[in-house]
PDB file of N, CA and C in Angstrom:
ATOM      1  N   UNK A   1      95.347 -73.067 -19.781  1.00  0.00           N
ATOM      2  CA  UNK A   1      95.176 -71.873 -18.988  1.00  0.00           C
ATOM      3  C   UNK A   1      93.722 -71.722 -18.559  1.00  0.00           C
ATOM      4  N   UNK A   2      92.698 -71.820 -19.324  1.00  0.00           N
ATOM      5  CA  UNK A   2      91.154 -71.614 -19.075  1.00  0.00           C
ATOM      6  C   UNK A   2      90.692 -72.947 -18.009  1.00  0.00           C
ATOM      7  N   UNK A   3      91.239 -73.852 -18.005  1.00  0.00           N
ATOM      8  CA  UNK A   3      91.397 -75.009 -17.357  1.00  0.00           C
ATOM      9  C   UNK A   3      91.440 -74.760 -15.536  1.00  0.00           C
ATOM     10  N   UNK A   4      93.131 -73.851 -15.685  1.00  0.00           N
ATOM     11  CA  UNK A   4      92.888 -73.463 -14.313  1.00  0.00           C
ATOM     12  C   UNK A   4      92.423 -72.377 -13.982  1.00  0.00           C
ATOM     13  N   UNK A   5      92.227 -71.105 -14.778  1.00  0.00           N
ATOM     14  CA  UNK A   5      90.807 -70.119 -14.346  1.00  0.00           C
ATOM     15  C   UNK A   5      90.060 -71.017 -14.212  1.00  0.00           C
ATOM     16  N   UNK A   6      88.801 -71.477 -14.859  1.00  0.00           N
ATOM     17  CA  UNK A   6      87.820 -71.948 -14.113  1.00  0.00           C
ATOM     18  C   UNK A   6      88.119 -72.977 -12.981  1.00  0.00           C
ATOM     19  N   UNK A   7      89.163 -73.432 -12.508  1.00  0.00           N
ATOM     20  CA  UNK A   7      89.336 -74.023 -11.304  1.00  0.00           C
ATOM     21  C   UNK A   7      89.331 -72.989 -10.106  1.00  0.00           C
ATOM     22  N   UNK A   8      89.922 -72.181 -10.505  1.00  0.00           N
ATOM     23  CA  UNK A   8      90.065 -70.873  -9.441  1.00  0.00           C
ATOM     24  C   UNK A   8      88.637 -70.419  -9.100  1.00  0.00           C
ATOM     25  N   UNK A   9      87.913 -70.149 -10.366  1.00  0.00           N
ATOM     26  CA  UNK A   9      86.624 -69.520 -10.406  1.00  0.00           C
ATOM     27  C   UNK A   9      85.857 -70.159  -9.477  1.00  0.00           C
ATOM     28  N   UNK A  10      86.290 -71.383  -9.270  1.00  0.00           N
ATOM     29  CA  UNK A  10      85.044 -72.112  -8.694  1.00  0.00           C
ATOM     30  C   UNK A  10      85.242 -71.950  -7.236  1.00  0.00           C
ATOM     31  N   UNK A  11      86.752 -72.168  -6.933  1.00  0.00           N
ATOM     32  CA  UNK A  11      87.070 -72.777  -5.530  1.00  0.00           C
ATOM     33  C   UNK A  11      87.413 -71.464  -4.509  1.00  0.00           C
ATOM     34  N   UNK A  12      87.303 -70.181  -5.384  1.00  0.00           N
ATOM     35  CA  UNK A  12      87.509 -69.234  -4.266  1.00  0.00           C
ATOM     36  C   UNK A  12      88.945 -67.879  -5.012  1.00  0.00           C
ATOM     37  N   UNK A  13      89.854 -68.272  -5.218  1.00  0.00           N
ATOM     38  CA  UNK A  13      90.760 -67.190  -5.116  1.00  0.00           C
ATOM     39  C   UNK A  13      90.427 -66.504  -7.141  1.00  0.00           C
ATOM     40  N   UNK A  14      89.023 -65.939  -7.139  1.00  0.00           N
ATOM     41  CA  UNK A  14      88.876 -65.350  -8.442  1.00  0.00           C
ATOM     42  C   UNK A  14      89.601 -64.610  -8.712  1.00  0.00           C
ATOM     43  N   UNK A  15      90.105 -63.742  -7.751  1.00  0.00           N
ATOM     44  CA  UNK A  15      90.807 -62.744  -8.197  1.00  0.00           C
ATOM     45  C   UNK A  15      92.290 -62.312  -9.308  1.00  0.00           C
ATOM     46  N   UNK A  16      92.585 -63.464  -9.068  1.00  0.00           N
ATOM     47  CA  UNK A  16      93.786 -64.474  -9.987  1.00  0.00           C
ATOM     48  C   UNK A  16      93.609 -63.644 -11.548  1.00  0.00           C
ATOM     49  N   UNK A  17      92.087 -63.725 -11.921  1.00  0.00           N
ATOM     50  CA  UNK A  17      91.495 -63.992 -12.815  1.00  0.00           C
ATOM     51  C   UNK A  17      91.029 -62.468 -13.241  1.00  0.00           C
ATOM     52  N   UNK A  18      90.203 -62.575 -12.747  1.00  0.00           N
ATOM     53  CA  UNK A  18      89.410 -61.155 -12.713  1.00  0.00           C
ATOM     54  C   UNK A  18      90.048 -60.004 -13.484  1.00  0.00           C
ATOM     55  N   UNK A  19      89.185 -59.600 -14.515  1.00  0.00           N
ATOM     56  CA  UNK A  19      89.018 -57.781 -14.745  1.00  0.00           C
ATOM     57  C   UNK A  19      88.615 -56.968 -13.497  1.00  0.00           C
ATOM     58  N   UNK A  20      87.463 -57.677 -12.974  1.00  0.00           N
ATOM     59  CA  UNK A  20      86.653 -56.605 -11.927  1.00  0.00           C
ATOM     60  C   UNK A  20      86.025 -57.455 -11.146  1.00  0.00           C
ATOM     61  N   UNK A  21      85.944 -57.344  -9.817  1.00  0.00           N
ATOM     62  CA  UNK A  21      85.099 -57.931  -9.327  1.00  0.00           C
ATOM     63  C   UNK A  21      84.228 -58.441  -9.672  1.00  0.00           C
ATOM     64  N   UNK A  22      83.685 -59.822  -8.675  1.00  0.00           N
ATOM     65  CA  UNK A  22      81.888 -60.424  -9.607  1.00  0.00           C
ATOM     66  C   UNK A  22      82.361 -60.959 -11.292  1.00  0.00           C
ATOM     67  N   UNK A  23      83.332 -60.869 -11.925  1.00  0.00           N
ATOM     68  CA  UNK A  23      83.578 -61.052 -13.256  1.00  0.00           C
ATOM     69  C   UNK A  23      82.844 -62.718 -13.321  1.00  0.00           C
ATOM     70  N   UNK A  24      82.143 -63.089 -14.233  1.00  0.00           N
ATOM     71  CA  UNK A  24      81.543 -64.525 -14.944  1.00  0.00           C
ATOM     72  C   UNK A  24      82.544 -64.837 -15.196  1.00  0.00           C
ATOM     73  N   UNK A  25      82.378 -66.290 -15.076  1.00  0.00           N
ATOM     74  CA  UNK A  25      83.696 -66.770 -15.621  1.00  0.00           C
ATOM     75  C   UNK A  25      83.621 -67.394 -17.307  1.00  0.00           C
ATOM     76  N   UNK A  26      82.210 -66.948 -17.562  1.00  0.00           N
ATOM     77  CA  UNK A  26      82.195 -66.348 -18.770  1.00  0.00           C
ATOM     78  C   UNK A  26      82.436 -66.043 -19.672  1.00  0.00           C
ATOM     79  N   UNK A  27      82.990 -64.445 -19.529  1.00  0.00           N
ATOM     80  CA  UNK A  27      83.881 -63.801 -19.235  1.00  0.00           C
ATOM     81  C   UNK A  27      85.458 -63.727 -19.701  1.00  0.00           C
ATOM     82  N   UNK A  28      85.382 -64.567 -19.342  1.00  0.00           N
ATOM     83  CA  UNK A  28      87.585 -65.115 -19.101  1.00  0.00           C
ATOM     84  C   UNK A  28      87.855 -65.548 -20.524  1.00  0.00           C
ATOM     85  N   UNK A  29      88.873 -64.956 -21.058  1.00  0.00           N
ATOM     86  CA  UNK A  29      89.460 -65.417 -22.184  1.00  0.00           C
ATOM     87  C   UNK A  29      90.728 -65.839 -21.738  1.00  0.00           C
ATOM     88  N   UNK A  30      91.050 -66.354 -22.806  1.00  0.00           N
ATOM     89  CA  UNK A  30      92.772 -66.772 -22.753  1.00  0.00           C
ATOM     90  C   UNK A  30      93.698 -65.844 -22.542  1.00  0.00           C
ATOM     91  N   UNK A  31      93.005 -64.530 -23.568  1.00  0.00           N
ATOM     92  CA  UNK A  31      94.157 -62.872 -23.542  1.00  0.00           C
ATOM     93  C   UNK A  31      93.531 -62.482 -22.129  1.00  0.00           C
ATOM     94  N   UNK A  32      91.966 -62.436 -21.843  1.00  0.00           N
ATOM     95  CA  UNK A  32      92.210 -61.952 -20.759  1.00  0.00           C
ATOM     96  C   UNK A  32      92.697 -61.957 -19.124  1.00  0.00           C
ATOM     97  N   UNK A  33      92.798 -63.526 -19.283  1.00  0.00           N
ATOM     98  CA  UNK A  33      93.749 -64.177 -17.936  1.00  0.00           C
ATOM     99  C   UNK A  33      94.903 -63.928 -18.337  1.00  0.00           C
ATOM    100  N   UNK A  34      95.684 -64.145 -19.383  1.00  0.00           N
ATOM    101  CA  UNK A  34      97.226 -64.108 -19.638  1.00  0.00           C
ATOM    102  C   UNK A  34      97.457 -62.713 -19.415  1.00  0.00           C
ATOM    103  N   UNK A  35      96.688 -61.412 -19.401  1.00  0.00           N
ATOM    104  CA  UNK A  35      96.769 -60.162 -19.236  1.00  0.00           C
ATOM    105  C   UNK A  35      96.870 -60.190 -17.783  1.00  0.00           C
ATOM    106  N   UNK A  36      95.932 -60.405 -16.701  1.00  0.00           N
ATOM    107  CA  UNK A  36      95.468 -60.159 -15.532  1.00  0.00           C
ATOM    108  C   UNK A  36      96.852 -60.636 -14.827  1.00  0.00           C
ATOM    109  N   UNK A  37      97.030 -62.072 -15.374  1.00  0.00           N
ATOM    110  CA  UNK A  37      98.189 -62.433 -14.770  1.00  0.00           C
ATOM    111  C   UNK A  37      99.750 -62.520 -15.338  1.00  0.00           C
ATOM    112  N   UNK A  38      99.620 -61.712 -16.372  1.00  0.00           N
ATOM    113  CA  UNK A  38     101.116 -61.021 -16.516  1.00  0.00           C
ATOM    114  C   UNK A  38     102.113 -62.144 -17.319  1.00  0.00           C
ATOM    115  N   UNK A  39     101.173 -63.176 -18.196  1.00  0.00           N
ATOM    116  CA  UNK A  39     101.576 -64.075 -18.906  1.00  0.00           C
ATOM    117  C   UNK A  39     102.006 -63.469 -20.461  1.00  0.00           C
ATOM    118  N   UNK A  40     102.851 -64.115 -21.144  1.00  0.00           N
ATOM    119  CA  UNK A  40     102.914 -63.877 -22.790  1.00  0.00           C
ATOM    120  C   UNK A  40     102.677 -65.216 -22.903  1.00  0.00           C
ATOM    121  N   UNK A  41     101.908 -64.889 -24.664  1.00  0.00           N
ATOM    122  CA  UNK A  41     101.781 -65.779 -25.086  1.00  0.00           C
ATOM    123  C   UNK A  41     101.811 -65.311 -26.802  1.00  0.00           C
ATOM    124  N   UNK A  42     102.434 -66.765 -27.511  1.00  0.00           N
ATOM    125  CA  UNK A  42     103.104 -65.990 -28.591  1.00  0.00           C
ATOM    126  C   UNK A  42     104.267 -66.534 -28.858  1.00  0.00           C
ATOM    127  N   UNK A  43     104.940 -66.314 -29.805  1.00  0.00           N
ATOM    128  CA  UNK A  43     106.346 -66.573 -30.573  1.00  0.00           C
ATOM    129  C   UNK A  43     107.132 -66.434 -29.932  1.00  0.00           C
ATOM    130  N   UNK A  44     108.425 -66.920 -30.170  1.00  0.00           N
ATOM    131  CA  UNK A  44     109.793 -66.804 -29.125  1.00  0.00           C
ATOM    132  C   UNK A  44     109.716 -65.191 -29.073  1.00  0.00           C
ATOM    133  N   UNK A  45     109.901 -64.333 -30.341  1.00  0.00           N
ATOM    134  CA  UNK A  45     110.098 -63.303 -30.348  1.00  0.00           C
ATOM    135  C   UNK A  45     109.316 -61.974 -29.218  1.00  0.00           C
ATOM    136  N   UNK A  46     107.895 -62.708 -29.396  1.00  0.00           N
ATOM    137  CA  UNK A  46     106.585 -62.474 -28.437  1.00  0.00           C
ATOM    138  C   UNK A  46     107.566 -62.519 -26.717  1.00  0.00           C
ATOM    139  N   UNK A  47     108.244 -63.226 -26.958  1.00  0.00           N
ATOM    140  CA  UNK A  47     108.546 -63.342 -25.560  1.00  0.00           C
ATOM    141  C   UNK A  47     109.508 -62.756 -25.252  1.00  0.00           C
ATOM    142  N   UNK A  48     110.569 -62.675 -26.274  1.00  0.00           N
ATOM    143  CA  UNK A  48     111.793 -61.918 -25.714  1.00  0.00           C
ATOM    144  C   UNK A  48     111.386 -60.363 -25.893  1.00  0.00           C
ATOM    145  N   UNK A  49     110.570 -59.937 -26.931  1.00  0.00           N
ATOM    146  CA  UNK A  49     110.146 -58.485 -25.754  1.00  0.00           C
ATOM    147  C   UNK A  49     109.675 -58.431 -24.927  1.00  0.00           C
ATOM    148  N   UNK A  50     108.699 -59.090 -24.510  1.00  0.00           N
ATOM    149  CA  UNK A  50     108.189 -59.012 -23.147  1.00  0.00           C
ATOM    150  C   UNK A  50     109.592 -58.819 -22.300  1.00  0.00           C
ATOM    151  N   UNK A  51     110.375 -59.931 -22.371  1.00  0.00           N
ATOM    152  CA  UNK A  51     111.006 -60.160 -21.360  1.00  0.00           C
ATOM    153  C   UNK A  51     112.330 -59.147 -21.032  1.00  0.00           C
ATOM    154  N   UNK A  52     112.586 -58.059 -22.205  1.00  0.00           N
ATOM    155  CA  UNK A  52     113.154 -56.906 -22.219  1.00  0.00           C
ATOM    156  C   UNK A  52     112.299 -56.196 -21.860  1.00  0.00           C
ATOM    157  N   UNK A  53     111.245 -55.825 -21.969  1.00  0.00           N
ATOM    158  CA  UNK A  53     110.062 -54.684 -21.196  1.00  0.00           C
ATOM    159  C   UNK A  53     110.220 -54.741 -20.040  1.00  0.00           C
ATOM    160  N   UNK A  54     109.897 -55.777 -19.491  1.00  0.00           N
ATOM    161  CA  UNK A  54     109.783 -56.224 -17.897  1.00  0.00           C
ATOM    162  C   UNK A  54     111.404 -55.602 -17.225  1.00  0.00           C
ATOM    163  N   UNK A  55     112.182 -56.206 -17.703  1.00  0.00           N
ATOM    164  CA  UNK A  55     113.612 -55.788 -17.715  1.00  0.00           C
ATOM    165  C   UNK A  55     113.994 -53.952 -17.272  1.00  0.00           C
ATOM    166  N   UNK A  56     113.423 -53.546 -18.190  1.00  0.00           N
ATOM    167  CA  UNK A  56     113.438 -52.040 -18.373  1.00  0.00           C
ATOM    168  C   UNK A  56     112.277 -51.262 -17.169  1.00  0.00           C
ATOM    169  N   UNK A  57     111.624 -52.342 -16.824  1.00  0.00           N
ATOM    170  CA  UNK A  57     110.835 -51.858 -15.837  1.00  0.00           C
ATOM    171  C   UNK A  57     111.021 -51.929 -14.512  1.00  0.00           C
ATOM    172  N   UNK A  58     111.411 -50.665 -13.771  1.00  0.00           N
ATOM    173  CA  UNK A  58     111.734 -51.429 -12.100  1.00  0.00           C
ATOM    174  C   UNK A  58     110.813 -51.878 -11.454  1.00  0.00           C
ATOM    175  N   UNK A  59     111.176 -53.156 -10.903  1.00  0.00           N
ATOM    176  CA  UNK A  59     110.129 -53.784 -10.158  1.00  0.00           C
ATOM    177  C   UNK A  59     109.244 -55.008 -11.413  1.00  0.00           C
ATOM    178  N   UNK A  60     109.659 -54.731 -12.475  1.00  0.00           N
ATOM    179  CA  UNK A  60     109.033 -55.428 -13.506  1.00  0.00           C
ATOM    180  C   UNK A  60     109.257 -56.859 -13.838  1.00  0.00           C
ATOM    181  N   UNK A  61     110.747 -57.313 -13.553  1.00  0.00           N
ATOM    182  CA  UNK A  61     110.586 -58.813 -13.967  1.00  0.00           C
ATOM    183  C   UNK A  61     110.603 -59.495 -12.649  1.00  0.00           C
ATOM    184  N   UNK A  62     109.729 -60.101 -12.390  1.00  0.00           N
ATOM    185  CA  UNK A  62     110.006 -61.371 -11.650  1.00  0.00           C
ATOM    186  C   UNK A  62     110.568 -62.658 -11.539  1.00  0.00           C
ATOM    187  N   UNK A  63     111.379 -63.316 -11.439  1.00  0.00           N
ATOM    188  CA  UNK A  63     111.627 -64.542 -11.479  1.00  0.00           C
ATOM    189  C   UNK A  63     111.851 -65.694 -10.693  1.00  0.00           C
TER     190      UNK A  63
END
């Protein structure tokens, strides 16, 4: 994952990434890209709530 943030970081579409504008890429953690971009990460279990949250949310799961 930090692999392709800093690919992004470099080549233009930061925003992918980003807390806030201007963000260092620094900056970028693993939680905080997997946050920005709406990733779980974590145990099966980790995932199947997520994937009931999203569920329960309109407009929330994508697939």
């Amino acid at each position: 994952m930090m692999r392709e943030a800093e690919y992004f970081s470099v080549v233009g579409p930061r925003g992918h990434f980003e807390a806030y504008p201007g963000q260092p890429f620094e900056e970028f953690t693993p939680e905080s890209c997997a946050d920005i971009r709406d990733w779980v990460i974590g145990t099966p279990d980790d995932v199947i709530n997520w994937v009931e949250e999203r569920i329960k949310t309109p407009g929330g799961l994508v697939v």
